[in-house]
Protein backbone atom coordinates (compact mmCIF):
# COMPACT_ATOMS: atom_id res chain seq x y z
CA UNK A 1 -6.67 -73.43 -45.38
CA UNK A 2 -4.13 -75.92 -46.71
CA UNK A 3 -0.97 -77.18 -44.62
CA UNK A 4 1.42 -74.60 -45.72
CA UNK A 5 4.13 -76.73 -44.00
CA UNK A 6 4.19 -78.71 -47.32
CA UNK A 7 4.17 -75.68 -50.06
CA UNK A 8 8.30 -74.24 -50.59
CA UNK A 9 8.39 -70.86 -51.05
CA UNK A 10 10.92 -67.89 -52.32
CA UNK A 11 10.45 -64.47 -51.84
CA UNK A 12 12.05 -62.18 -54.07
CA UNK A 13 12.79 -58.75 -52.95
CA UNK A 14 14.00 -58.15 -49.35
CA UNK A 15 12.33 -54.77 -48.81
CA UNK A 16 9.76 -54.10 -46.36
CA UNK A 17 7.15 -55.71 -47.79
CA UNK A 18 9.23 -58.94 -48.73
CA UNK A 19 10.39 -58.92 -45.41
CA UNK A 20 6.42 -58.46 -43.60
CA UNK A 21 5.50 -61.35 -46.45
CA UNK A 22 8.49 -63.63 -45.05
CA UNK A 23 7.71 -63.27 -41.54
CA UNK A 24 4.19 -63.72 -42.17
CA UNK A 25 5.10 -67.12 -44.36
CA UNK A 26 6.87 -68.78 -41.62
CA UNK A 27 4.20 -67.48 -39.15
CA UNK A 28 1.65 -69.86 -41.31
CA UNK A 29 4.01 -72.58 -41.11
CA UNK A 30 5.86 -72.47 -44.42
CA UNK A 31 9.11 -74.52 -43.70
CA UNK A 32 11.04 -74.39 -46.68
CA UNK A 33 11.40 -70.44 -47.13
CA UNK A 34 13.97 -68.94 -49.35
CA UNK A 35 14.60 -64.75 -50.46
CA UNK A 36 16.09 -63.72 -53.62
CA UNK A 37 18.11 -60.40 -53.08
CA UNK A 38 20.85 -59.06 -55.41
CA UNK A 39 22.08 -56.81 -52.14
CA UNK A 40 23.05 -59.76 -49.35
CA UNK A 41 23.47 -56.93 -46.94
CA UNK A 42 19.60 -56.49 -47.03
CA UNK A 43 19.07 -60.11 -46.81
CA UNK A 44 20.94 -60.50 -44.08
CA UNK A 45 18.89 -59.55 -40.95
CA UNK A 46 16.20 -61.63 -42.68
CA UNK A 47 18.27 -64.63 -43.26
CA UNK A 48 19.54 -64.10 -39.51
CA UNK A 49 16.42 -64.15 -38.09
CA UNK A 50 14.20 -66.27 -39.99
CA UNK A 51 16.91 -68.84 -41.11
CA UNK A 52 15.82 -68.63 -44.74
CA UNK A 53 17.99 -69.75 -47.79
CA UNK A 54 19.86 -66.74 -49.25
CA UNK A 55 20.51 -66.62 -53.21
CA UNK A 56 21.30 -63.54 -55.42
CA UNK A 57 19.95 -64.21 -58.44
CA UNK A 58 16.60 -65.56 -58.93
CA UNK A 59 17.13 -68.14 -61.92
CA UNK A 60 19.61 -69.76 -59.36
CA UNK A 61 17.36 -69.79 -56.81
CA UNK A 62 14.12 -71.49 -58.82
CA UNK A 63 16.97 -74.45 -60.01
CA UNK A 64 18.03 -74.85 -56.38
CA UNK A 65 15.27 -74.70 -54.24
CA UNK A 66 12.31 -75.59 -56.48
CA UNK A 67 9.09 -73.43 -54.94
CA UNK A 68 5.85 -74.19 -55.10
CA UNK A 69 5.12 -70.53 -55.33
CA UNK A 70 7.23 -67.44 -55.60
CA UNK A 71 6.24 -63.60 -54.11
CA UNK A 72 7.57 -60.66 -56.40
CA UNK A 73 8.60 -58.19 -53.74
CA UNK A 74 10.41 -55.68 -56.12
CA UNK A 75 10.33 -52.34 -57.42
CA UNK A 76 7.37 -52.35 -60.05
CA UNK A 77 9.26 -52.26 -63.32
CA UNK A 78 10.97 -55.70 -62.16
CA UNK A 79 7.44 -56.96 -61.36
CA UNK A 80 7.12 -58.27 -65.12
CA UNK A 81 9.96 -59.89 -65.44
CA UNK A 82 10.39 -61.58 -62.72
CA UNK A 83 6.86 -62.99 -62.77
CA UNK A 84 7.56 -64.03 -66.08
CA UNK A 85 10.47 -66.08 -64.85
CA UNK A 86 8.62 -67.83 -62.11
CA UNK A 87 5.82 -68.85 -64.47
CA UNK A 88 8.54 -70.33 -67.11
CA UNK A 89 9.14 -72.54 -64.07
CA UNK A 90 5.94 -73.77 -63.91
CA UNK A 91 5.15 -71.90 -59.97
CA UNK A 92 2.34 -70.19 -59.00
CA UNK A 93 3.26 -66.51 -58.77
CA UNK A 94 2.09 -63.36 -55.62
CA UNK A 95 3.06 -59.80 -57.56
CA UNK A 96 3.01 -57.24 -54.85
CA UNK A 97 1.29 -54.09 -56.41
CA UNK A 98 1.31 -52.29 -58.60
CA UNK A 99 1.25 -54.90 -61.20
CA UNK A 100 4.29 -52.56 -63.47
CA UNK A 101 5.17 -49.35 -64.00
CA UNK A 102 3.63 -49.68 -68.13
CA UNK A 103 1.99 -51.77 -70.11
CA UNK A 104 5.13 -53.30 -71.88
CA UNK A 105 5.08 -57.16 -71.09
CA UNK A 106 1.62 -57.49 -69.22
CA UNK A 107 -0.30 -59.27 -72.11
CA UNK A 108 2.29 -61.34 -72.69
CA UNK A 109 2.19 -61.93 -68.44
CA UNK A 110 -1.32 -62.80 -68.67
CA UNK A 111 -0.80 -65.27 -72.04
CA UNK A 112 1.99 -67.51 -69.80
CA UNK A 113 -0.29 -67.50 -66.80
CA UNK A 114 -3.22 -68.86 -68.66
CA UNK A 115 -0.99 -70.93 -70.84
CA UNK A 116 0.87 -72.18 -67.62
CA UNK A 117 -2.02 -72.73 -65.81
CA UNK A 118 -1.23 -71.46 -62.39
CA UNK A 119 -2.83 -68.73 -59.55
CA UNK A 120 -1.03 -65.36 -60.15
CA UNK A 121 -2.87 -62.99 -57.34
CA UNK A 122 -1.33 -59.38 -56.69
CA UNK A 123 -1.17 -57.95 -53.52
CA UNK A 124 -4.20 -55.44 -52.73
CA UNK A 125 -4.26 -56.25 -49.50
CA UNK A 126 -7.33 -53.52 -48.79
CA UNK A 127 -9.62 -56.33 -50.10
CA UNK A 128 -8.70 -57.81 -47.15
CA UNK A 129 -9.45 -55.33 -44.43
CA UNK A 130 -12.95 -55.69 -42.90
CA UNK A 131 -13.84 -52.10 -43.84
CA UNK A 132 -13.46 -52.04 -47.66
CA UNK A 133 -15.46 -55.32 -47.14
CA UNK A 134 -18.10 -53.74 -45.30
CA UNK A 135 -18.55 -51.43 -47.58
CA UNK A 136 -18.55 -54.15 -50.42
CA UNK A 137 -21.18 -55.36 -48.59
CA UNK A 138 -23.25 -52.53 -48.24
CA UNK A 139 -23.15 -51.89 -51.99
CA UNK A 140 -23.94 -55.23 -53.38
CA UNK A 141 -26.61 -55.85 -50.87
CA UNK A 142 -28.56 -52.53 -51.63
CA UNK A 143 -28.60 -51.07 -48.66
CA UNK A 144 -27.52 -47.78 -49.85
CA UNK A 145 -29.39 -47.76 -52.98
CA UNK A 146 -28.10 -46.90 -56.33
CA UNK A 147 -24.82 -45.33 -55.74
CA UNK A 148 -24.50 -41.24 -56.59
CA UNK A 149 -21.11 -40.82 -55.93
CA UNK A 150 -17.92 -41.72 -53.70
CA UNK A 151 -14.56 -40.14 -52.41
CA UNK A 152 -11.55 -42.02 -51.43
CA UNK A 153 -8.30 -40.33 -50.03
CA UNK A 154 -4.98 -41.86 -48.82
CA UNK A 155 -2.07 -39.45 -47.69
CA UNK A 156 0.68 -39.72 -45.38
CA UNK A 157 4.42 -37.85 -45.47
CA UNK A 158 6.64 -40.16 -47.65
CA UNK A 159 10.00 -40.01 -44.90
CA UNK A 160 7.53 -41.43 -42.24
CA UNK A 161 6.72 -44.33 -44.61
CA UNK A 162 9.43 -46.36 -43.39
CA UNK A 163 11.46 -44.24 -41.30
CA UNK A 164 14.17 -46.54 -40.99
CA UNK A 165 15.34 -46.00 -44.69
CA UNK A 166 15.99 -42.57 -46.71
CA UNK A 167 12.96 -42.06 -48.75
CA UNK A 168 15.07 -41.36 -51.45
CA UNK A 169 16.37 -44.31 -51.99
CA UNK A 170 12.55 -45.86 -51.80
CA UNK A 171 11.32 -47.20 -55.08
CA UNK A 172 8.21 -44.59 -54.34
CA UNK A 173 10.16 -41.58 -54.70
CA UNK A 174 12.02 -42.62 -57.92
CA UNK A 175 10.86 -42.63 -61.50
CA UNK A 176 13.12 -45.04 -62.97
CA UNK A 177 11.71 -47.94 -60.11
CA UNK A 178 8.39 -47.54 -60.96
CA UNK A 179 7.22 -44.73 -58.15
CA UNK A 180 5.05 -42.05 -57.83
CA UNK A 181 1.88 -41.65 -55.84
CA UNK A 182 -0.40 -42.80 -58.76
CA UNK A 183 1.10 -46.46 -58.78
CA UNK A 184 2.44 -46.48 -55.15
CA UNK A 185 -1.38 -44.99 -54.08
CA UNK A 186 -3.57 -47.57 -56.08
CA UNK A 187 -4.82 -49.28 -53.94
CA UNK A 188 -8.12 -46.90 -53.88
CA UNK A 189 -8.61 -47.45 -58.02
CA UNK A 190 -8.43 -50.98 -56.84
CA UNK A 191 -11.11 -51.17 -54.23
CA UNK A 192 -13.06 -48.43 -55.76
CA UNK A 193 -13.63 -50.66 -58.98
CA UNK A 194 -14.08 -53.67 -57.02
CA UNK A 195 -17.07 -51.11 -55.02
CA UNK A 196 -18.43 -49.70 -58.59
CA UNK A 197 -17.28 -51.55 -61.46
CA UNK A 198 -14.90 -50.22 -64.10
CA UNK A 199 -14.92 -46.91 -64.63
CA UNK A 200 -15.23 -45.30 -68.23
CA UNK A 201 -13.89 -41.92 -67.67
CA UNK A 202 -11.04 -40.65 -65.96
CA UNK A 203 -9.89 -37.24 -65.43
CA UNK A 204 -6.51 -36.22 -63.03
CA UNK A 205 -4.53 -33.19 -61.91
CA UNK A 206 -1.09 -34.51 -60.84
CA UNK A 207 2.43 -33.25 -59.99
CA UNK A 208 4.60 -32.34 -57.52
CA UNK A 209 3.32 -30.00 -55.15
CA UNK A 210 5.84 -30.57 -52.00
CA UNK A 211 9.70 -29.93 -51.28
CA UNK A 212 10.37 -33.51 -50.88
CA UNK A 213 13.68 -34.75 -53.19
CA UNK A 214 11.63 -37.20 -55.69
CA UNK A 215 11.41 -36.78 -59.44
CA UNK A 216 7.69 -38.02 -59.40
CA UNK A 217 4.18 -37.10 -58.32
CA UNK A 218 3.84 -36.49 -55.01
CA UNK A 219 0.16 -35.89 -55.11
CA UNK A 220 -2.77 -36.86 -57.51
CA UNK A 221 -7.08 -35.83 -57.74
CA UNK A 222 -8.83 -38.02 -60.13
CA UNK A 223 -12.66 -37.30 -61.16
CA UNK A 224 -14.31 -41.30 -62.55
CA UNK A 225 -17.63 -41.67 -64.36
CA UNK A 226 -18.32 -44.85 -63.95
CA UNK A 227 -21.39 -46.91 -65.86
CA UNK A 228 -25.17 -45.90 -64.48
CA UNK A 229 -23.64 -42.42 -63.75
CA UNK A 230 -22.20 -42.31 -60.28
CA UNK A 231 -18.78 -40.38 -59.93
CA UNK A 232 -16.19 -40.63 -57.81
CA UNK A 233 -12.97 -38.49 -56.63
CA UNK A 234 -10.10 -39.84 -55.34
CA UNK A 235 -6.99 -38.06 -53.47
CA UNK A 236 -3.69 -39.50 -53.02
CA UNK A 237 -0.12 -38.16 -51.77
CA UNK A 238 3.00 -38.56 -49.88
CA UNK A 239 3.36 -34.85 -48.93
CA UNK A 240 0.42 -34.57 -45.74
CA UNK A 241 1.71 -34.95 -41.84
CA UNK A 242 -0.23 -37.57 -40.18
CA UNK A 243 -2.02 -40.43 -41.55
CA UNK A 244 -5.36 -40.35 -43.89
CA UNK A 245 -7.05 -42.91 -45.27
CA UNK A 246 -10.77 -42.93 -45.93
CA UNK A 247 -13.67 -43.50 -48.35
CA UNK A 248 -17.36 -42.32 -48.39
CA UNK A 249 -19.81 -43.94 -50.57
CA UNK A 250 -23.20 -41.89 -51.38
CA UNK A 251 -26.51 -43.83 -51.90
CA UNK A 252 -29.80 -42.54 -53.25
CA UNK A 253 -30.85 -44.80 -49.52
CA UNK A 254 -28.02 -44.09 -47.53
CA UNK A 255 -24.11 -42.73 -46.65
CA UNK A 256 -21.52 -45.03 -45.30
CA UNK A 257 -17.93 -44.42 -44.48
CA UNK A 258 -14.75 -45.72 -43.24
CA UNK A 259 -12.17 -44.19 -41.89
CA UNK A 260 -8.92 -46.52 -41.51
CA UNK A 261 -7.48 -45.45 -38.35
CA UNK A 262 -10.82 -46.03 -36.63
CA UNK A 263 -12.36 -49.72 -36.04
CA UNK A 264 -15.58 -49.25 -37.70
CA UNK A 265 -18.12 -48.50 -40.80
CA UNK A 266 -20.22 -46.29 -40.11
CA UNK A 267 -23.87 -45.62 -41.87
CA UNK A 268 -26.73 -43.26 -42.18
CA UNK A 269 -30.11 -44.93 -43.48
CA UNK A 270 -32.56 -42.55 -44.75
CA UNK A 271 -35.21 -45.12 -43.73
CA UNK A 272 -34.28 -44.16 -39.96
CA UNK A 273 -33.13 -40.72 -40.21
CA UNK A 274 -29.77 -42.10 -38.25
CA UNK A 275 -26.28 -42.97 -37.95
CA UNK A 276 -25.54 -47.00 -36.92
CA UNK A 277 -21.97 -48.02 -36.38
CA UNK A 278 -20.19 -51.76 -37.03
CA UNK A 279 -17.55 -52.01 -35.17
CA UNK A 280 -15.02 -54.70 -36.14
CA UNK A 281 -11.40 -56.11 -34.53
CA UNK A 282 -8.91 -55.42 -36.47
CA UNK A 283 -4.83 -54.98 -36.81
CA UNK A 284 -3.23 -54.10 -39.96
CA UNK A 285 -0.87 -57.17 -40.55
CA UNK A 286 -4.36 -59.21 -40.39
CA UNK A 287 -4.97 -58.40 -44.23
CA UNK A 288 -1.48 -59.47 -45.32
CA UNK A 289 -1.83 -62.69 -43.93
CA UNK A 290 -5.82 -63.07 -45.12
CA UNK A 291 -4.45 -62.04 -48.83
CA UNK A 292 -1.43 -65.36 -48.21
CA UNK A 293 -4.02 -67.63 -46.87
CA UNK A 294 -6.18 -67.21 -49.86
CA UNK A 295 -3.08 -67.13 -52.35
CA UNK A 296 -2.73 -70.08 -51.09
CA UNK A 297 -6.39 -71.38 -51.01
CA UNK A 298 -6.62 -70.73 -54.27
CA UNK A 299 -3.25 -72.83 -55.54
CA UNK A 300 -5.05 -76.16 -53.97
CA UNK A 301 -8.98 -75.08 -54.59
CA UNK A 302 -7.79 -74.08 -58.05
CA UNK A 303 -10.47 -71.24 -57.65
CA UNK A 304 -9.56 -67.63 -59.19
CA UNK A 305 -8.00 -64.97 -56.69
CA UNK A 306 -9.90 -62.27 -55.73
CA UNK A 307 -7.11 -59.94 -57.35
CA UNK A 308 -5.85 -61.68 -60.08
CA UNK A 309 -4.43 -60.54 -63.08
CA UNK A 310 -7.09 -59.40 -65.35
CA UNK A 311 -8.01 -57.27 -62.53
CA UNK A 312 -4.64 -55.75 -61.62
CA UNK A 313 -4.31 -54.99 -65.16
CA UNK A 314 -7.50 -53.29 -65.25
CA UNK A 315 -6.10 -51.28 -62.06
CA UNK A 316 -2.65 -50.72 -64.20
CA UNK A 317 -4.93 -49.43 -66.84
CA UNK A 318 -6.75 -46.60 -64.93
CA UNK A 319 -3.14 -45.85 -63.52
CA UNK A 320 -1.88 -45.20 -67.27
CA UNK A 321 -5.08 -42.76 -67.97
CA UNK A 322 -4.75 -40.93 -65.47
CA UNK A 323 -1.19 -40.00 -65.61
CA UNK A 324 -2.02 -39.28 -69.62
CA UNK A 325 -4.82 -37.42 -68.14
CA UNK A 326 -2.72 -35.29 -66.11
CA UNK A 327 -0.53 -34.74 -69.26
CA UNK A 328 -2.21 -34.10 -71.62
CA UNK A 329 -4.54 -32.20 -69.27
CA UNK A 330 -7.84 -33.75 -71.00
CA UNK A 331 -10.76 -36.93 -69.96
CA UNK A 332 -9.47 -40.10 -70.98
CA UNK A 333 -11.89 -42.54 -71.90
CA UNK A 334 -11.19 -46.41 -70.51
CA UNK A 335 -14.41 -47.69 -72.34
């Protein structure tokens, strides 16, 4: 990994996740760390603690502090934008997910960053957890044979998100910043296309189900086809007490699954009629600094990002289906 010590950095957004990304930033050894926040009250603790640069607006802070690379830490329909901003600057550009709210603005996005000629990576971070890998593995080295089918869910009450701020306030429970359990949950589309490939049908039942006080989907099923035939059904909310988060992948050779509150992947061979386990060490702010190490990687390598944009947008894509899906209450093809 390069000597983050020499990259400058600005974060903009001072929510949770801007404030896990600047803590993890200064953890690597980034020196020069700056956060963009229109509310200085959020900033503040941040600022306090970390001794970052404070600015308000983010043109300001691109002339003043110059960054070699600025993280989009927003609600989604800023994501855009801002992005857009930072790459008229000439930095390279982390876009937390998802990559928007719509579609308005994101060919354009991936015109400047091709035109620009710097890393934009968004933040999946589940591409980064040993289990999703695991399974990756499992998939592309045949040992399930061809893959039948798959199931994905991710649930957990939206108050106990982050209990330290009323949920609805949170960009998640809020139409008009982007929310909703389809974009907020995507992170299964994502690593279930980066497990199958691109799937060509989607089909979704969506509303809100739940008492909570949000003007979005609180919980989603979608039904993929994807190419060869296999199928796959994902569930996502923010209504469920307790935390789920799991994914089973069905071979014609074998079964595995991963369950993310355990340590391990576990997987049945038909060869030996048994279960075998693979255990890994793990703690959840591990992925969020493997997905900056390799943001970062990639700026000096010059290699792609394992999430880049075309990929994200294929993500933001599947998002849009489905919620015409639900709708319109028909298959929409992605083909």
């Amino acid at each position: 990994m390069p000597d983050l010590s020499q990259f400058s950095v600005l974060v903009a957004g001072c929510g949770s996740i801007g404030r896990r990304h600047l803590k993890n930033l200064r953890e690597l050894g980034v020196r020069q760390l700056g956060v963009c926040d229109p509310d200085a009250e959020r900033s503040a603790p941040v600022v306090k603690e970390l001794g970052v640069a404070a600015f308000l607006d983010l043109g300001d802070a691109l002339r003043a502090q110059k960054p070699d690379a600025v993280f989009v830490c927003t609600p989604p329909v800023q994501h855009v934008a801002l992005a857009m901003q930072a790459l008229a600057a000439g930095v390279h550009v982390f876009i937390e997910k998802p990559l928007s709210h719509d579609w308005q603005g994101v060919e354009e996005l991936l015109q400047a960053a091709t035109q620009r000629g710097r890393t934009v990576q968004v933040g999946y971070n589940l591409r980064f957890h040993p289990g999703p890998q695991k399974l990756k593995e499992m998939v592309e080295g045949g040992r399930l044979g061809r893959i039948l089918w798959a199931y994905a869910e991710a649930g957990q009450y939206l108050p106990d998100w982050r209990p330290w701020q009323d949920y609805r306030q949170s960009y998640t429970a809020r139409r008009a910043l982007g929310g909703g359990i389809l974009l907020d949950g995507s992170h299964e589309l994502d690593y279930l296309t980066w497990l199958l490939g691109t799937p060509m049908e989607v089909m979704c039942m969506a509303g809100r189900v739940g008492a909570l006080e949000v003007d979005v989907e609180d919980c989603a099923d979608l039904l993929l086809r994807f190419p060869g035939g296999a199928q796959a059904q994902v569930h996502l909310d923010f209504v469920q007490r307790g935390y789920a988060r799991t994914c089973k992948v069905v071979g014609e050779r074998g079964t595995a699954c991963w369950d993310f509150t355990g340590r391990e992947v576990r997987v049945f061979s038909a060869e030996s009629n048994g279960w075998e386990s693979f255990a890994y060490d793990f703690e959840p702010n591990d992925m969020y600094v493997a997905e900056i190490e390799h943001f970062f990687e990639c700026i000096s390598s010059g290699q792609s990002p394992a999430v880049g944009l075309c990929q994200a947008a294929d993500t933001l894509k599947l998002v849009l289906a489905a919620k015409s899906a639900a709708e319109h209450r028909r298959a929409e093809s992605l083909a």
